[in-house]
N, C-alpha and C. Protein backbone atom coordinates (compact mmCIF):
# COMPACT_ATOMS: atom_id res chain seq x y z
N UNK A 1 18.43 23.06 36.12
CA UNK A 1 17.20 23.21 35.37
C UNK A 1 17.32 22.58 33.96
N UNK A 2 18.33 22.95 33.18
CA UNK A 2 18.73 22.07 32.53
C UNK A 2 18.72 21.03 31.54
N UNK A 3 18.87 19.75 33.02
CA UNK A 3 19.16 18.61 32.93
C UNK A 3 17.29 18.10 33.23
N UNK A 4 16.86 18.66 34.06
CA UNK A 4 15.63 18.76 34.25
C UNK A 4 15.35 18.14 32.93
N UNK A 5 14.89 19.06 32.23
CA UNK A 5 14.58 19.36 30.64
C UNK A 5 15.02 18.47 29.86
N UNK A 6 16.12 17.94 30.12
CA UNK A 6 16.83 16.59 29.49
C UNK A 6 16.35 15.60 29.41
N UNK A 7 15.99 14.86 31.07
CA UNK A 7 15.67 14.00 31.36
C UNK A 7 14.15 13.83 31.16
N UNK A 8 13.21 15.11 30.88
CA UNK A 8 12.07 15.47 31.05
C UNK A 8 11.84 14.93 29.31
N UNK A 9 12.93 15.48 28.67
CA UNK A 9 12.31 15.24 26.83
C UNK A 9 13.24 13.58 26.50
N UNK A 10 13.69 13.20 27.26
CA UNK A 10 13.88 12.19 27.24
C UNK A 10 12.72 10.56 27.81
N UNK A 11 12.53 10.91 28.45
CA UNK A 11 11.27 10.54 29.24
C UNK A 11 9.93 10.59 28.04
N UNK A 12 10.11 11.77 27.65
CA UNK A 12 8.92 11.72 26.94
C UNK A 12 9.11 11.09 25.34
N UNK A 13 10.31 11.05 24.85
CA UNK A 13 10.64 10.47 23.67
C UNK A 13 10.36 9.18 24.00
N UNK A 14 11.13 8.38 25.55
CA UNK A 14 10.98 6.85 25.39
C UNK A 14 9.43 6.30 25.30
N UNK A 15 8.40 7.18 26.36
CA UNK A 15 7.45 6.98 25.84
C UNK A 15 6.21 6.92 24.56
N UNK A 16 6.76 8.06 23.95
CA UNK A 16 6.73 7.75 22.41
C UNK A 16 7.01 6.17 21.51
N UNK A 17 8.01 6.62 21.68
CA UNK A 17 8.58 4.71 21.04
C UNK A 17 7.57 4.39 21.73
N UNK A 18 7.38 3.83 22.91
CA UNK A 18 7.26 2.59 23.36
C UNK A 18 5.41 2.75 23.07
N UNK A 19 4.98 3.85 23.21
CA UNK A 19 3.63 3.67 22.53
C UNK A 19 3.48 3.19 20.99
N UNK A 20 4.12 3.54 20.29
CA UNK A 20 4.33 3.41 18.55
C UNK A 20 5.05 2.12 18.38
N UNK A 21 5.65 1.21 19.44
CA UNK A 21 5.71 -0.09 19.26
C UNK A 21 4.69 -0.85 19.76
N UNK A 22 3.97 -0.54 20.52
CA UNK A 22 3.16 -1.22 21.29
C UNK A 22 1.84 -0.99 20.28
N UNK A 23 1.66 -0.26 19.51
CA UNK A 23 0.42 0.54 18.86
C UNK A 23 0.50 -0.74 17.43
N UNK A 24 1.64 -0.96 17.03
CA UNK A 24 2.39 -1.77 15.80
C UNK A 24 2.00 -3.19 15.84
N UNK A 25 1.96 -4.01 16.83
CA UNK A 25 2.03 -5.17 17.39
C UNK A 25 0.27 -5.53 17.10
N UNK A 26 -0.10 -6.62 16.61
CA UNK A 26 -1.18 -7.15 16.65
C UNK A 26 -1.62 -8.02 17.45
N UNK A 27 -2.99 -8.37 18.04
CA UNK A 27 -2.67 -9.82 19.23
C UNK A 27 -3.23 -10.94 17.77
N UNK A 28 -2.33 -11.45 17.52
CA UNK A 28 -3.08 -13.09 17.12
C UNK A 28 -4.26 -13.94 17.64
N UNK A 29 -5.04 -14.33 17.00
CA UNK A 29 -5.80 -14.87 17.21
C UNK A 29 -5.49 -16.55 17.20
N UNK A 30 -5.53 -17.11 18.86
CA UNK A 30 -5.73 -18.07 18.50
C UNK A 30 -6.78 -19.09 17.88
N UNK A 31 -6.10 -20.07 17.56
CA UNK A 31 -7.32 -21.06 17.03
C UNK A 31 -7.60 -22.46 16.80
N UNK A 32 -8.43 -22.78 17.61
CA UNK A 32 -8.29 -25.06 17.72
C UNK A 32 -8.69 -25.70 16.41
N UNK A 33 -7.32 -25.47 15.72
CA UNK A 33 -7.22 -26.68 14.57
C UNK A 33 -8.47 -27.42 14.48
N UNK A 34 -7.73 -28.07 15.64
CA UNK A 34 -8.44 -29.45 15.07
C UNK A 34 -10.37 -29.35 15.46
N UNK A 35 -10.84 -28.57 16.11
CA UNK A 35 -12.60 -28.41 15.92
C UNK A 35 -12.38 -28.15 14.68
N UNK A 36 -11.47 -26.79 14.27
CA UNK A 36 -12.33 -26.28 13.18
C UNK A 36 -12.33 -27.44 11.75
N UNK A 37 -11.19 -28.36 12.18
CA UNK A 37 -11.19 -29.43 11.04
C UNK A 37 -12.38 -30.34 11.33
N UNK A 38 -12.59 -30.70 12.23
CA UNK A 38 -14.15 -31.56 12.27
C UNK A 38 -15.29 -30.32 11.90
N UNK A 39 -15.60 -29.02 12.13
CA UNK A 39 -16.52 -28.61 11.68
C UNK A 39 -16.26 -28.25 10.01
N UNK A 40 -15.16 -28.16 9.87
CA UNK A 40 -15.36 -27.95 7.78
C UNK A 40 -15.67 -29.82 7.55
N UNK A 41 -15.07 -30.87 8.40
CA UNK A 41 -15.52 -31.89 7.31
C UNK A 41 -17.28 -31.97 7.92
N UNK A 42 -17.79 -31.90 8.60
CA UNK A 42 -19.13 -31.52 9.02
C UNK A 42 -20.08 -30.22 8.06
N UNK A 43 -19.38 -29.54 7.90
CA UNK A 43 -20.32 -28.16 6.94
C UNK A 43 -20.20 -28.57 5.87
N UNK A 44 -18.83 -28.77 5.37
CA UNK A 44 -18.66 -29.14 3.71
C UNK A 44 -19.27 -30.66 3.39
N UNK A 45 -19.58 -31.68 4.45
CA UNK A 45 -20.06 -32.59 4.03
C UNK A 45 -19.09 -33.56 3.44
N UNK A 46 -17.73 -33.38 3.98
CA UNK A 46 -16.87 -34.63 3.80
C UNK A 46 -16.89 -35.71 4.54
N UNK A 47 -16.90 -36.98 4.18
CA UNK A 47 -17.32 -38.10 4.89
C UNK A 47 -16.41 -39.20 4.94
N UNK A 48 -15.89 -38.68 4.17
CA UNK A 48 -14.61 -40.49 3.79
C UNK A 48 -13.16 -39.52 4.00
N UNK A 49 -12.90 -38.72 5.24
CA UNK A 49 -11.98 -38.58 5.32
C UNK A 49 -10.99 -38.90 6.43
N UNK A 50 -10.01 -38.88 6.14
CA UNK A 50 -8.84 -39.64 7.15
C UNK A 50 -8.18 -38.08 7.51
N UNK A 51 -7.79 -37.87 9.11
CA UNK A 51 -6.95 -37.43 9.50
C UNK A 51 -5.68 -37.44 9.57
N UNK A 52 -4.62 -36.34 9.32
CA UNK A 52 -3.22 -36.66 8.75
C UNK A 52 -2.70 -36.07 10.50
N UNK A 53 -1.93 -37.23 10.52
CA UNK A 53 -0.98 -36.70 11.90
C UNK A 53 0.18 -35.65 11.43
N UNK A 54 0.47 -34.70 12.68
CA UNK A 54 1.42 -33.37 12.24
C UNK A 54 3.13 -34.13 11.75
N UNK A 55 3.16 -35.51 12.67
CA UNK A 55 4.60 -36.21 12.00
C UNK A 55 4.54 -36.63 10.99
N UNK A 56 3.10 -36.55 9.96
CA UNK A 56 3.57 -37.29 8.93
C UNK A 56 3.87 -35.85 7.94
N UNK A 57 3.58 -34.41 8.13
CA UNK A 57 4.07 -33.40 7.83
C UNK A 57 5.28 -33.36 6.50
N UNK A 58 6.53 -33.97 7.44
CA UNK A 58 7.89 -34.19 6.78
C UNK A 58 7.80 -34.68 5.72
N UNK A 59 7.59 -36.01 6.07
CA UNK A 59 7.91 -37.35 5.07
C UNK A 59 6.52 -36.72 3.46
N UNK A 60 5.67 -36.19 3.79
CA UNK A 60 4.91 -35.98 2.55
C UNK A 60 5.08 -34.30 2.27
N UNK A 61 5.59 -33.32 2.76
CA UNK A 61 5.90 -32.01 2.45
C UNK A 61 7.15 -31.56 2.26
N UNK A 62 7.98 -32.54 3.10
CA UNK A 62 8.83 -31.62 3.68
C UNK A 62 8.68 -30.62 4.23
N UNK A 63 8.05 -30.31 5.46
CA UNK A 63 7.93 -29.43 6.36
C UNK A 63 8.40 -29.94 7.67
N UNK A 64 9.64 -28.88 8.13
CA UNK A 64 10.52 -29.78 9.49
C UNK A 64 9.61 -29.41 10.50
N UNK A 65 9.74 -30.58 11.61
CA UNK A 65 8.93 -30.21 12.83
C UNK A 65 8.95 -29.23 13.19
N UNK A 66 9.95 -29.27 13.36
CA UNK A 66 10.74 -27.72 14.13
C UNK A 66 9.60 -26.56 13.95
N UNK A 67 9.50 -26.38 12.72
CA UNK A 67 8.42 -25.05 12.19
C UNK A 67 6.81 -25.30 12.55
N UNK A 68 6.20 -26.24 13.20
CA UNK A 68 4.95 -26.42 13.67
C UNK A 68 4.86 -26.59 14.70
N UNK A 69 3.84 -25.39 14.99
CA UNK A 69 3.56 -25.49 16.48
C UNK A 69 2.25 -26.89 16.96
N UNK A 70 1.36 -26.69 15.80
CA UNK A 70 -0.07 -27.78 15.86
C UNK A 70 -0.56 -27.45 14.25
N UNK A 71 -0.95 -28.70 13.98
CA UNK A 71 -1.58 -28.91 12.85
C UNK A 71 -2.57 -29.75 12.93
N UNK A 72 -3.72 -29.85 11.86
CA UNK A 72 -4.96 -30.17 11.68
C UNK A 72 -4.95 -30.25 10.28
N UNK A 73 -5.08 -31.41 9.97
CA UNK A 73 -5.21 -31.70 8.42
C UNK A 73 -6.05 -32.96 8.05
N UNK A 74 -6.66 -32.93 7.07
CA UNK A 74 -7.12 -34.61 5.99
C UNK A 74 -7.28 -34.88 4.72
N UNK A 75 -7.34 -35.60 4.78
CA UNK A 75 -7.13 -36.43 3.06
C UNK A 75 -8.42 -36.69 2.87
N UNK A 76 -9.35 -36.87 1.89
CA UNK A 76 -10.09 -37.74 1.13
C UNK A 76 -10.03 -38.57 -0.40
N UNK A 77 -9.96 -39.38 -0.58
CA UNK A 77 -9.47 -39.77 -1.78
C UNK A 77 -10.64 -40.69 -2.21
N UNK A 78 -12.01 -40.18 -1.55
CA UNK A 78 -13.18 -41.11 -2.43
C UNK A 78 -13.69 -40.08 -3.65
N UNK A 79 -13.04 -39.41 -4.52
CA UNK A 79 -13.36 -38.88 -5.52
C UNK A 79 -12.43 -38.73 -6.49
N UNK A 80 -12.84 -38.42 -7.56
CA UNK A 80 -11.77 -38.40 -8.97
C UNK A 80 -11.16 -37.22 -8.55
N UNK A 81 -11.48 -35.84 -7.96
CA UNK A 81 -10.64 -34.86 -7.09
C UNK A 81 -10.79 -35.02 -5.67
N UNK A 82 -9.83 -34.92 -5.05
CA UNK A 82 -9.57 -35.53 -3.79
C UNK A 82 -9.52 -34.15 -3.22
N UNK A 83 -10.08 -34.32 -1.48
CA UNK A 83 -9.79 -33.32 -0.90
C UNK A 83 -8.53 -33.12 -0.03
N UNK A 84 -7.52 -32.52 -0.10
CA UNK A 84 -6.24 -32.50 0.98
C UNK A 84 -6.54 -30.86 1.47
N UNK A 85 -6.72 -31.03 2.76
CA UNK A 85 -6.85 -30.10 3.09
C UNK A 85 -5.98 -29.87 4.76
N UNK A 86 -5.10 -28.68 4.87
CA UNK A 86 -4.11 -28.64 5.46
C UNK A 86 -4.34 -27.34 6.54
N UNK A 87 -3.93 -27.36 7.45
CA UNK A 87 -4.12 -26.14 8.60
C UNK A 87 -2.76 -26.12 9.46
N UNK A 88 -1.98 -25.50 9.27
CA UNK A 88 -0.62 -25.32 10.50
C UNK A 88 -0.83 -23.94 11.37
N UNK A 89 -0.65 -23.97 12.57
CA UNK A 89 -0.14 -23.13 13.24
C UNK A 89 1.67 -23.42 13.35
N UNK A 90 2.18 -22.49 12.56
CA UNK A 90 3.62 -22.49 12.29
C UNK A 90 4.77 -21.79 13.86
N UNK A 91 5.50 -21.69 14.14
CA UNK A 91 6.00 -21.25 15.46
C UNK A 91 6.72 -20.04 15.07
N UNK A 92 6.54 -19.25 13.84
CA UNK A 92 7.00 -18.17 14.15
C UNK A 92 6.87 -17.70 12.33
N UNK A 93 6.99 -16.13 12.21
CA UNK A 93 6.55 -15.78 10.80
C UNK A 93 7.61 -16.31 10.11
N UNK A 94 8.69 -16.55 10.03
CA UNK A 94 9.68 -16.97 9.37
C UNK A 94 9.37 -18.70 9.13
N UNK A 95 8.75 -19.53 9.96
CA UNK A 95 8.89 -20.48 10.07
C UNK A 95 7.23 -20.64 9.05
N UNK A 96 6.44 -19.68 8.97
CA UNK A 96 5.46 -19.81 8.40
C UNK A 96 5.68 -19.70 6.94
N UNK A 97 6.82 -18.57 6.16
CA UNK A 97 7.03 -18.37 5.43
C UNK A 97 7.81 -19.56 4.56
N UNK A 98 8.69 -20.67 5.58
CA UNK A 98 9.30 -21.82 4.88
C UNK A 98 7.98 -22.80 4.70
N UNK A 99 6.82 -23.01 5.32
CA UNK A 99 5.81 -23.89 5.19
C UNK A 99 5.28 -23.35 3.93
N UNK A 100 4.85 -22.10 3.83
CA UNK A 100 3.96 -21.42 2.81
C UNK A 100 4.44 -22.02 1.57
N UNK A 101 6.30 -21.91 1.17
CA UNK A 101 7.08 -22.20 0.34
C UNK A 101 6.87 -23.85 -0.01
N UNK A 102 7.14 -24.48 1.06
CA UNK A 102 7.04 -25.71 0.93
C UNK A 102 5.36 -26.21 0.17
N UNK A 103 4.65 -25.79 0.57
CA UNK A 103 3.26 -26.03 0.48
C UNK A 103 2.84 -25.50 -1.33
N UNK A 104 3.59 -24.52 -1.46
CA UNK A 104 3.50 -24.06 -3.10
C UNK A 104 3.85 -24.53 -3.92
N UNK A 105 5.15 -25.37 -3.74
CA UNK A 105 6.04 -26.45 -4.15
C UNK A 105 4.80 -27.31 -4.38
N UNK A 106 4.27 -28.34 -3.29
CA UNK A 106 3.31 -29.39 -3.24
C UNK A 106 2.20 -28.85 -4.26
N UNK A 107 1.72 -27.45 -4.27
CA UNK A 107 0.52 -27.05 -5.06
C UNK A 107 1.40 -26.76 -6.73
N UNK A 108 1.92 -27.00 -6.96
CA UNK A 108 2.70 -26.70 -8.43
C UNK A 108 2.65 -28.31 -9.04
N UNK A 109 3.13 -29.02 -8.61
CA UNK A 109 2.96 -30.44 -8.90
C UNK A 109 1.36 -30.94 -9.04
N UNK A 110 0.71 -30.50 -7.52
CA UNK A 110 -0.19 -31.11 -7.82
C UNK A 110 -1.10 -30.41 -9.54
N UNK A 111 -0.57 -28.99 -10.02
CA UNK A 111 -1.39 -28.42 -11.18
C UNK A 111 -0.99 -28.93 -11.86
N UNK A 112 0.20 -29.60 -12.25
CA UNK A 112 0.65 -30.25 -13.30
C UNK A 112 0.13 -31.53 -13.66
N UNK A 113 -0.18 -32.37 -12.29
CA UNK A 113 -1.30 -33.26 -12.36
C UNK A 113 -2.56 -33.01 -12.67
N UNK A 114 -3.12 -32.08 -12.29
CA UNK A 114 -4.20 -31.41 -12.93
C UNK A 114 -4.72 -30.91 -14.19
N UNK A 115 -3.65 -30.54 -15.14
CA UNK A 115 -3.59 -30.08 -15.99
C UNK A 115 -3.64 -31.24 -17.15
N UNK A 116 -3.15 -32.73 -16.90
CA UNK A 116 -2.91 -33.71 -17.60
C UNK A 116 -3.91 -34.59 -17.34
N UNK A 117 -4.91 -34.02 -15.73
CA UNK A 117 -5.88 -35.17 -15.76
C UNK A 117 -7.13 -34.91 -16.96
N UNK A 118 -8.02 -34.04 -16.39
CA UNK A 118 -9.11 -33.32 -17.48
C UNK A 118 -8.97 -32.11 -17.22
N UNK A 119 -9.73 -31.40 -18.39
CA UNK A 119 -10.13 -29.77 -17.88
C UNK A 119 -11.27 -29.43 -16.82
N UNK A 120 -12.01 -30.27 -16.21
CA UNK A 120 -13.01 -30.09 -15.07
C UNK A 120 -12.27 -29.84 -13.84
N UNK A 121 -11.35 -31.34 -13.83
CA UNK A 121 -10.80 -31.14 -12.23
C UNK A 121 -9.27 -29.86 -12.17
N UNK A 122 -9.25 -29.54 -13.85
CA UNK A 122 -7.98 -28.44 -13.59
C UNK A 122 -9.07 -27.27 -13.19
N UNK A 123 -9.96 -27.02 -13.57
CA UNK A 123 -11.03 -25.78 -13.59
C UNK A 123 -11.17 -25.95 -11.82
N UNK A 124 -11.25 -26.78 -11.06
CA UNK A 124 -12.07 -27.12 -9.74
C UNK A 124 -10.30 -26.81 -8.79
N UNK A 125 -9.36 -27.32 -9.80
CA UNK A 125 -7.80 -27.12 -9.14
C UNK A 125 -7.44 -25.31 -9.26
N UNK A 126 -8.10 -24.50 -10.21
CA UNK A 126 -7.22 -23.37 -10.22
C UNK A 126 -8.19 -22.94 -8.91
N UNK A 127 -9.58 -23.05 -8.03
CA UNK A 127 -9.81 -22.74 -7.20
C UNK A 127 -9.08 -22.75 -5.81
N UNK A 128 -8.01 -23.50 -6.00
CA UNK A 128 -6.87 -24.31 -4.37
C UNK A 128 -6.01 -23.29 -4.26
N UNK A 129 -5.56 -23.10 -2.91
CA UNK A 129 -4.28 -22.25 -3.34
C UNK A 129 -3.69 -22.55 -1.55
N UNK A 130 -2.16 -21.73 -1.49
CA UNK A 130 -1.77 -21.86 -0.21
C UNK A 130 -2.17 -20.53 0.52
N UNK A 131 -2.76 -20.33 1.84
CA UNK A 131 -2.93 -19.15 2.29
C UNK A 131 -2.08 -18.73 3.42
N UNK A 132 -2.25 -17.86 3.53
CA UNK A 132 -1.11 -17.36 5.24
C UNK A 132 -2.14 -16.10 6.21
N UNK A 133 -2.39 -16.79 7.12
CA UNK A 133 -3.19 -15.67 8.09
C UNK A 133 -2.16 -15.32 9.20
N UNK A 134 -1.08 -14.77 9.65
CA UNK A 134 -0.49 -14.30 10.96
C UNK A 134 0.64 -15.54 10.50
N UNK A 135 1.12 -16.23 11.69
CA UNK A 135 1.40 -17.56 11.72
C UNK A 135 1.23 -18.99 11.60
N UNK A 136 -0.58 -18.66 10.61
CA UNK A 136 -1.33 -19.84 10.17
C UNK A 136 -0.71 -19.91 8.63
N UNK A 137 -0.57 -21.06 8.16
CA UNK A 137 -0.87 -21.59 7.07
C UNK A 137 -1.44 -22.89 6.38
N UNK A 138 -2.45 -22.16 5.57
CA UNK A 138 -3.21 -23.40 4.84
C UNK A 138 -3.08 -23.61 3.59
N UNK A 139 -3.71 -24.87 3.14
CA UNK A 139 -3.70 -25.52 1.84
C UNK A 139 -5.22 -25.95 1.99
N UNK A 140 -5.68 -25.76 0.66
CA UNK A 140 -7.20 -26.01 0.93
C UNK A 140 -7.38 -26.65 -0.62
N UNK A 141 -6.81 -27.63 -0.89
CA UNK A 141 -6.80 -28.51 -2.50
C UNK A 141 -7.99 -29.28 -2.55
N UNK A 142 -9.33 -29.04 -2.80
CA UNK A 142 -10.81 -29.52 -2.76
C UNK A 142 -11.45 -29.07 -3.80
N UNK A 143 -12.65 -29.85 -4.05
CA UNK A 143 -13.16 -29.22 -4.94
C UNK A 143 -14.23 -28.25 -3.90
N UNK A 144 -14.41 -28.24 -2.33
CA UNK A 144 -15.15 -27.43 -1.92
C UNK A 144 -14.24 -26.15 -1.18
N UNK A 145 -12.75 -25.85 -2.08
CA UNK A 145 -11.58 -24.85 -1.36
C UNK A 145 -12.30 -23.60 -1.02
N UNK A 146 -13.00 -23.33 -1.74
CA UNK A 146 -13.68 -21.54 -1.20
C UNK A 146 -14.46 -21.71 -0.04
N UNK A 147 -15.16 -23.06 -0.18
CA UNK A 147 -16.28 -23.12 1.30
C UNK A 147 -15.30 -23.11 2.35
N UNK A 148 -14.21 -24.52 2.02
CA UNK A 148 -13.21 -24.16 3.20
C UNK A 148 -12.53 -23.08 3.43
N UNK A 149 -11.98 -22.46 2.81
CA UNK A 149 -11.52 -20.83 3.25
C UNK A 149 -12.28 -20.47 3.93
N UNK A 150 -13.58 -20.00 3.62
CA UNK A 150 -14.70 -19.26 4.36
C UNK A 150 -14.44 -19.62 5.57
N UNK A 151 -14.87 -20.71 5.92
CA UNK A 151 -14.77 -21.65 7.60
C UNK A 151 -13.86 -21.21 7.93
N UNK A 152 -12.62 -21.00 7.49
CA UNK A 152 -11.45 -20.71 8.26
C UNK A 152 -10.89 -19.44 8.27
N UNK A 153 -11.37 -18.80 7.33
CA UNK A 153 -11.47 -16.69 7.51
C UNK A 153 -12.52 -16.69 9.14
N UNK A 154 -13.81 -17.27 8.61
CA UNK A 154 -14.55 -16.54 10.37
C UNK A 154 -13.88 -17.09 11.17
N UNK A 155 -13.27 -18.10 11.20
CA UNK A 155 -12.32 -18.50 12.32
C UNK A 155 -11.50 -17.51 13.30
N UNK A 156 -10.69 -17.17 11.93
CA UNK A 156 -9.71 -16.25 12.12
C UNK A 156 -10.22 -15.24 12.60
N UNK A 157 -10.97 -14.99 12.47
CA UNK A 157 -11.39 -12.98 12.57
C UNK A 157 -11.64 -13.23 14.26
């Protein structure tokens, strides 16, 4: 009888855990880059922009392949502030956390450029920043960065 009782509050402990891990766990949301990059240059009304391939990542971030699962990104450079605007699905939170880093790096330079060009485009620069949703990370360096966030919060949700 017992052992009964043993195996009985044992049983019921593992199920515990395993509800309170399972309860912990979030499902991610996936999400197709690359529409949502043709619908922000479509909503925001960017027109002169070039698409950045995920290999050229490295050579202008330093961000190793390794850490991207898919990316969606572009450049515009028909304005005195340019839009770079960046989207990774990273392959894991750790691997998101070296992009985030890397990407803050890139946004520190670019304020310093900012700061020496005029006070308009530094005013339009303190709006940019790097974000992290799950295993997403973005860079949204525009002068339209809040519209793009937006687009890419309802995304997310």
């Amino acid at each position: 009888m017992k052992i009964k009782k043993t195996v009985l509050c044992v049983l019921c402990a593992l199920c515990a855990v395993l509800c309170l891990v399972s309860c912990g766990k979030e499902t991610a949301k996936t999400i197709d880059l690359a529409a949502l990059r043709e619908q922000m240059k479509t909503q925001a009304g960017i027109a002169d922009a070039t698409d950045l391939a995920a290999d050229r990542l490295e050579s202008l971030y330093g961000i190793a392949p390794e850490d991207v699962k898919e990316a969606a990104c572009f450049l515009s450079m028909g304005a005195a502030f340019p839009d770079e605007v960046l989207m990774i699905e990273s392959t894991d939170a750790a691997a998101a956390a070296r992009i985030a880093e890397k990407l803050n790096v890139h946004m520190e330079e670019l304020r310093v450029q900012a700061q020496n060009y005029d006070a308009q485009s530094y005013a339009l620069f303190e709006k940019c920043k790097v974000g992290t949703a799950g295993t997403y990370v973005t860079l949204f360096c525009s002068p339209k960065a809040e519209q793009l966030q937006s687009i890419f919060d309802a995304a997310a949700k």
